[in-house]
Protein backbone atom coordinates (compact mmCIF):
# COMPACT_ATOMS: atom_id res chain seq x y z
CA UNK A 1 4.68 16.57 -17.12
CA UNK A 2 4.40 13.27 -14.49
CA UNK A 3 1.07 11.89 -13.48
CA UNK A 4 0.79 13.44 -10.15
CA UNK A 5 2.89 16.88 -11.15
CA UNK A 6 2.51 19.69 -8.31
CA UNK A 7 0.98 17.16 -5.65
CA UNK A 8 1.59 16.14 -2.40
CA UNK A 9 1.75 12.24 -2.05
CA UNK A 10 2.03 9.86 1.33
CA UNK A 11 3.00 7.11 1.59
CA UNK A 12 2.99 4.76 4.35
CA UNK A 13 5.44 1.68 4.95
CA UNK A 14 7.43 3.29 2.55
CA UNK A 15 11.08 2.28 4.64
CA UNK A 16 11.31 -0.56 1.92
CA UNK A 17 9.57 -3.11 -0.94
CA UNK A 18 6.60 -1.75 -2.50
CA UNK A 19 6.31 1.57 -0.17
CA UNK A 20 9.91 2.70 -0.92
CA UNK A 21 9.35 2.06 -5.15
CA UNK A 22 6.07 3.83 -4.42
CA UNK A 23 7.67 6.83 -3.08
CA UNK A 24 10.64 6.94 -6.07
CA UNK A 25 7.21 7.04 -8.28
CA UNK A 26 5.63 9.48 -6.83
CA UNK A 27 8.94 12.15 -6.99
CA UNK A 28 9.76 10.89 -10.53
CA UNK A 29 6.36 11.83 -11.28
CA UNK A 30 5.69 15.06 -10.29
CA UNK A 31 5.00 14.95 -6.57
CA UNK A 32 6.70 15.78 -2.95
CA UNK A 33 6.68 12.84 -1.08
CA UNK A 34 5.70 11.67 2.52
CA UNK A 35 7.83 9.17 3.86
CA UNK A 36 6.32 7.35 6.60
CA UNK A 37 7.23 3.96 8.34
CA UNK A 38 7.23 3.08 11.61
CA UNK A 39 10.89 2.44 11.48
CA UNK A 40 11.90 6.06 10.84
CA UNK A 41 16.18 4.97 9.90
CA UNK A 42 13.93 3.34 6.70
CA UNK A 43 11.74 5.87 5.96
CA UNK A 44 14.99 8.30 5.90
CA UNK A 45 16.89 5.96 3.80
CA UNK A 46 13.96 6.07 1.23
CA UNK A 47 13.60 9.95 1.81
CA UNK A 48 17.39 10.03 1.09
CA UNK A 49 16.78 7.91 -2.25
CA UNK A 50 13.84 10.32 -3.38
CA UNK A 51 16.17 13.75 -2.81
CA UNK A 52 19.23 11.79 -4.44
CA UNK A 53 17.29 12.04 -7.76
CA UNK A 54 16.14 15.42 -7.16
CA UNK A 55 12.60 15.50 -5.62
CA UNK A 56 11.38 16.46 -2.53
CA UNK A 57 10.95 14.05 0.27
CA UNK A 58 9.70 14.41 4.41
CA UNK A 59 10.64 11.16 6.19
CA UNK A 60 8.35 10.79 9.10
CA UNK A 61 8.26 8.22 11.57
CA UNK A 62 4.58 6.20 12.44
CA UNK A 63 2.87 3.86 13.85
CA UNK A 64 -0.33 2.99 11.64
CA UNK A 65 -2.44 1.34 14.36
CA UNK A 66 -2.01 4.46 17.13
CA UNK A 67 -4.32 6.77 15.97
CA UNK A 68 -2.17 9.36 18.18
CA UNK A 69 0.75 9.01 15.69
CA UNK A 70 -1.54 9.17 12.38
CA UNK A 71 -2.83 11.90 13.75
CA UNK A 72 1.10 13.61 13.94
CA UNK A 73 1.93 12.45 10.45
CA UNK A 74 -0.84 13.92 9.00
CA UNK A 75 -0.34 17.85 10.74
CA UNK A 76 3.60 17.36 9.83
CA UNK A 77 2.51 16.99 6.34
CA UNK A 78 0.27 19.62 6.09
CA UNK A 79 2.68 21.88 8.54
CA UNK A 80 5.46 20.99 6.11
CA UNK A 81 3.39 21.09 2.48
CA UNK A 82 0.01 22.88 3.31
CA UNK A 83 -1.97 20.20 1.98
CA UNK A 84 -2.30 16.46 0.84
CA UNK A 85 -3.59 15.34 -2.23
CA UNK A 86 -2.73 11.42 -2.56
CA UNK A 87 -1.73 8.59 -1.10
CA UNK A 88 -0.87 4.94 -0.78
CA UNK A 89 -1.74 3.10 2.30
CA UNK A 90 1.05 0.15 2.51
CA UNK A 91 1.87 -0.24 5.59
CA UNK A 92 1.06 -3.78 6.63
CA UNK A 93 2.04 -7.09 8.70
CA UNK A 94 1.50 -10.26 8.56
CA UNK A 95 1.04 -13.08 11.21
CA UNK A 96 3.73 -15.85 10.29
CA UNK A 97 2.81 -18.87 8.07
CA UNK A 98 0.93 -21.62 10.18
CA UNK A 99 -1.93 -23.00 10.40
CA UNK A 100 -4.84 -21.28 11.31
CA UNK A 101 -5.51 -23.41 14.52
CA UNK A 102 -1.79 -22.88 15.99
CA UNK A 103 -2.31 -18.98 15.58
CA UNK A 104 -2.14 -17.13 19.17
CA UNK A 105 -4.51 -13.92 19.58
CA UNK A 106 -1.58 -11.22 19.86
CA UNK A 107 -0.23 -12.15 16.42
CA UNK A 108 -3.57 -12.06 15.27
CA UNK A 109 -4.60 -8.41 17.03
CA UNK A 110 -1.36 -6.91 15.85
CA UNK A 111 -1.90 -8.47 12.34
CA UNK A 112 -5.48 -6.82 11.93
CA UNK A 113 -4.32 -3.57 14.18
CA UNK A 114 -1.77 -2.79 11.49
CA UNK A 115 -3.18 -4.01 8.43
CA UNK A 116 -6.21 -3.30 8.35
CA UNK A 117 -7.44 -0.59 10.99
CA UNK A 118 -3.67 1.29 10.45
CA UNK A 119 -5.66 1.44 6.72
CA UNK A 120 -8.67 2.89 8.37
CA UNK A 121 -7.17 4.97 10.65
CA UNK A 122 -4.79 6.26 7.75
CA UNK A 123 -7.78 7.08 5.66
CA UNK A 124 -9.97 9.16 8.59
CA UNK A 125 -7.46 11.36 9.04
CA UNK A 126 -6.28 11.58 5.26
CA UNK A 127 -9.79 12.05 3.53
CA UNK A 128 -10.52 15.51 6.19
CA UNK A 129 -6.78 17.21 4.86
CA UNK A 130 -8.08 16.31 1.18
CA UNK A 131 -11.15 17.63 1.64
CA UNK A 132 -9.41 21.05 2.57
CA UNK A 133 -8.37 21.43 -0.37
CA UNK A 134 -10.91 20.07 -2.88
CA UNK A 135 -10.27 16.35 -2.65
CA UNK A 136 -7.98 13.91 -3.44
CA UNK A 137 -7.01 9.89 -3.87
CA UNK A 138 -6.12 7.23 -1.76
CA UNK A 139 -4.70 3.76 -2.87
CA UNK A 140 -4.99 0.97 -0.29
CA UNK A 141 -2.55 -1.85 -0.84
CA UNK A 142 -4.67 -5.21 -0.25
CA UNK A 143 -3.85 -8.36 -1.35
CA UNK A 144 -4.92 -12.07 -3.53
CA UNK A 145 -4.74 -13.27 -0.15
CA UNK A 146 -8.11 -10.99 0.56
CA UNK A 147 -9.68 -11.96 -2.60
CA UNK A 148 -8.71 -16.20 -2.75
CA UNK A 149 -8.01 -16.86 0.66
CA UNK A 150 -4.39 -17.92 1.83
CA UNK A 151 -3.48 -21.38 3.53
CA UNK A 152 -1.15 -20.41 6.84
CA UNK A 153 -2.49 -17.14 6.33
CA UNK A 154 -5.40 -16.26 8.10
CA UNK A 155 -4.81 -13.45 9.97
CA UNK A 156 -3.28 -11.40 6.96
CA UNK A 157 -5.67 -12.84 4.28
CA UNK A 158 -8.88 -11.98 6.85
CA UNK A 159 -7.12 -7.96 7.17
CA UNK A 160 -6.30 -7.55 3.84
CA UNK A 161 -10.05 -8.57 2.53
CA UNK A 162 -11.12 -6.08 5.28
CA UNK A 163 -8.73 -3.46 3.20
CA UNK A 164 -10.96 -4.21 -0.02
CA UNK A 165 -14.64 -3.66 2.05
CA UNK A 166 -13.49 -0.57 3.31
CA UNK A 167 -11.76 0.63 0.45
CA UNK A 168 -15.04 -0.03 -1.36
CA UNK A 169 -17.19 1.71 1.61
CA UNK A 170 -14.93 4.59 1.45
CA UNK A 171 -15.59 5.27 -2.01
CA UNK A 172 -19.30 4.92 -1.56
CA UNK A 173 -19.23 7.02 1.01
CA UNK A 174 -16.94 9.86 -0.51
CA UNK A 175 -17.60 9.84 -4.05
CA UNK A 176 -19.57 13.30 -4.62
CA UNK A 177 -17.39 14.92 -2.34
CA UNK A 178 -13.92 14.69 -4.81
CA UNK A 179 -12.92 11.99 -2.86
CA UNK A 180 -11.17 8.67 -4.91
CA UNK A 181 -10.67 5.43 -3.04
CA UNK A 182 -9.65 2.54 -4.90
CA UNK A 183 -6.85 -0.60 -3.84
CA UNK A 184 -4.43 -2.39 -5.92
CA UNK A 185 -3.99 -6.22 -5.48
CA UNK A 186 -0.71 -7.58 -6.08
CA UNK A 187 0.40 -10.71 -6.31
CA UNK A 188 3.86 -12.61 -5.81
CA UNK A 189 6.20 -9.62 -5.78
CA UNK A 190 10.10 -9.93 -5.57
CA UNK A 191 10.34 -7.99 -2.25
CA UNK A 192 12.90 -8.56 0.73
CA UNK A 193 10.23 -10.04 3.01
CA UNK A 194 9.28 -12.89 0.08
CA UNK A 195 13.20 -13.70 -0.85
CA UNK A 196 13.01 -14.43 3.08
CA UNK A 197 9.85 -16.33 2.85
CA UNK A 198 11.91 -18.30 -0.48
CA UNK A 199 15.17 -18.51 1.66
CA UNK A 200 13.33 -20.36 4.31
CA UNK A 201 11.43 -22.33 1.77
CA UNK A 202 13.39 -23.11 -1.19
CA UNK A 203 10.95 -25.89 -2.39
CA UNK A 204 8.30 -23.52 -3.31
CA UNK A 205 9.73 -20.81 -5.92
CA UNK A 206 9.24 -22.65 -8.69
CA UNK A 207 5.79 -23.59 -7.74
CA UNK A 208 4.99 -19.58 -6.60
CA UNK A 209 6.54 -18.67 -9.51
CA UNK A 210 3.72 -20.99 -11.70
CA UNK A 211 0.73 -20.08 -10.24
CA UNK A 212 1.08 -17.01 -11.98
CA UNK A 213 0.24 -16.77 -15.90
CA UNK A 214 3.12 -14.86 -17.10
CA UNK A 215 5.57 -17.28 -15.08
CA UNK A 216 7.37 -15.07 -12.85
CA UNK A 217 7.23 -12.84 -10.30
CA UNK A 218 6.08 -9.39 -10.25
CA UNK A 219 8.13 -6.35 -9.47
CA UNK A 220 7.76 -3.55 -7.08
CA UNK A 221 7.56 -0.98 -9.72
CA UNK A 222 4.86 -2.66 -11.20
CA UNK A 223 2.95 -1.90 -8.06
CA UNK A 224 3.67 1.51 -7.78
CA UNK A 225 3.55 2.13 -11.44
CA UNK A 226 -0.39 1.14 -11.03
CA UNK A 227 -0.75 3.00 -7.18
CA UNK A 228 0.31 6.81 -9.44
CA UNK A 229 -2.08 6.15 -11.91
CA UNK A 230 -4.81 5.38 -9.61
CA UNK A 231 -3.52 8.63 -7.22
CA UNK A 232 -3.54 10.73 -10.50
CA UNK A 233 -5.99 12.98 -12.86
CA UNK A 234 -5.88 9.94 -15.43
CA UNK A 235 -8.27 7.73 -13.23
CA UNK A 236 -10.24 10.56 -12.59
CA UNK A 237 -13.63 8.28 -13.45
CA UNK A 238 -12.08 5.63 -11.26
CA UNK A 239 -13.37 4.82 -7.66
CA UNK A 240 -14.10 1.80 -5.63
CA UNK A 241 -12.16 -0.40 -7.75
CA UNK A 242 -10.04 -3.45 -6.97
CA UNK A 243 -7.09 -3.30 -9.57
CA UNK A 244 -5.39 -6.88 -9.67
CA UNK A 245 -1.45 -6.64 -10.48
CA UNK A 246 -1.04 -10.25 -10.31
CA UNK A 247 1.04 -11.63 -13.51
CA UNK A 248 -2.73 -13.04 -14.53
CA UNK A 249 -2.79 -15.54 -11.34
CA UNK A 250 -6.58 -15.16 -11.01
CA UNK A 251 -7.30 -16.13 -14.50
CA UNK A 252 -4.19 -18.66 -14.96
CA UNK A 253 -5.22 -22.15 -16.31
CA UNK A 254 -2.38 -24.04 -14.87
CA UNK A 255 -2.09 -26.09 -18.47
CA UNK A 256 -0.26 -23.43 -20.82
């Protein structure tokens, strides 16, 4: 029997990278899947990938930061499934790399409209269909870069510390009520949007690659492989919590 057997998971900016692995988790484990992404020919592709192997999948099409569309992915679910148990808020963008001081307002707004309130606005409406039903788990995605602080970052590294105080207020706030709300923290993970980040930047893989203990890059599953356990029965004593899948960057010595 999978971790999250007989659920019904979500997952947002699942169209690719660490949503779309999350998704293939969640079917291989048990659960029907929500695809969600705000570009729906992605989310279809990934609902496509989750039926190829013989789960259940719903590709929807969202915008995280219009409350309007939350509100539509959440009554599809429940029209389609008749309840929600977990998911994984992903969905997230980030503001370029340059310095803080060169950063214009509208790539800041969208930055924290999407990263961080999509996450709230994901959770208000998810925690109410839980609740329905006796309660449930959400995994935010945050970052390092909300933990450490990223240079050329500000914008994403300010939203996705925001993720970790509200994922932390959420539990508080939801705890006796059968409510879980915890994040995972990854760190360098071989997505498409870093190998662009590398392509543009081929100076710095090396040195990306060093800052973390193990020496290399982490994986996508690895991420999603930590979001099911958090969304599942096994962390049932788990809330609040900030798990770090970094490769050990936060406790690397730089001399080993």
């Amino acid at each position: 029997m999978g971790l999250l057997e007989d659920k019904v998971g979500l997952v947002t900016g699942a169209g690719r990278g660490i949503g779309r692995e999350t998704a293939l988790v969640f079917g291989r484990e048990g659960a029907r899947v929500v695809v969600a992404d705000v570009d729906f020919e992605a989310a279809k592709e990934t609902a496509a990938l989750v039926e190829a192997e013989g789960f259940e999948a719903l590709a929807i099409e969202v915008d995280v930061a219009d409350e309007a569309s939350v509100e539509r992915m959440i009554a599809s679910t429940l029209e389609r499934f008749g309840r929600l148990d977990c998911a994984s808020n992903n969905a997230a963008l980030g503001a370029g790399f340059r310095p803080s001081t060169e950063l214009d307002r509208a790539r800041w707004d969208r930055c924290l409209a999407v990263t961080l309130t999509g996450v709230w606005l994901c959770a208000k409406h998810e925690i109410p269909a839980m609740l329905a039903t006796g309660g449930g788990a959400i995994v935010n995605i945050s970052s390092l870069s909300g933990i450490k602080g990223q240079v050329r970052q500000a914008a994403y590294a300010a939203a996705k510390g925001g993720v970790i105080a509200l994922t932390r207020s959420l539990a508080a706030e939801f705890a006796t009520r059968g409510i879980r709300v915890n994040s995972v923290a990854p760190g360098g993970i071989e997505t498409d949007g870093l190998a662009a980040y590398f392509a543009d930047n081929p100076q710095i893989v090396e040195s990306t690659k060093a800052v973390h203990a193990m020496r290399r890059l982490g994986r996508p599953h690895e991420i999603a492989d930590a979001v099911a356990y958090l969304c599942s029965d096994r962390s049932s004593f788990v809330t609040g919590e900030v798990l770090h899948v970094d490769g050990g960057i936060t406790i690397n010595a730089h001399d080993a």
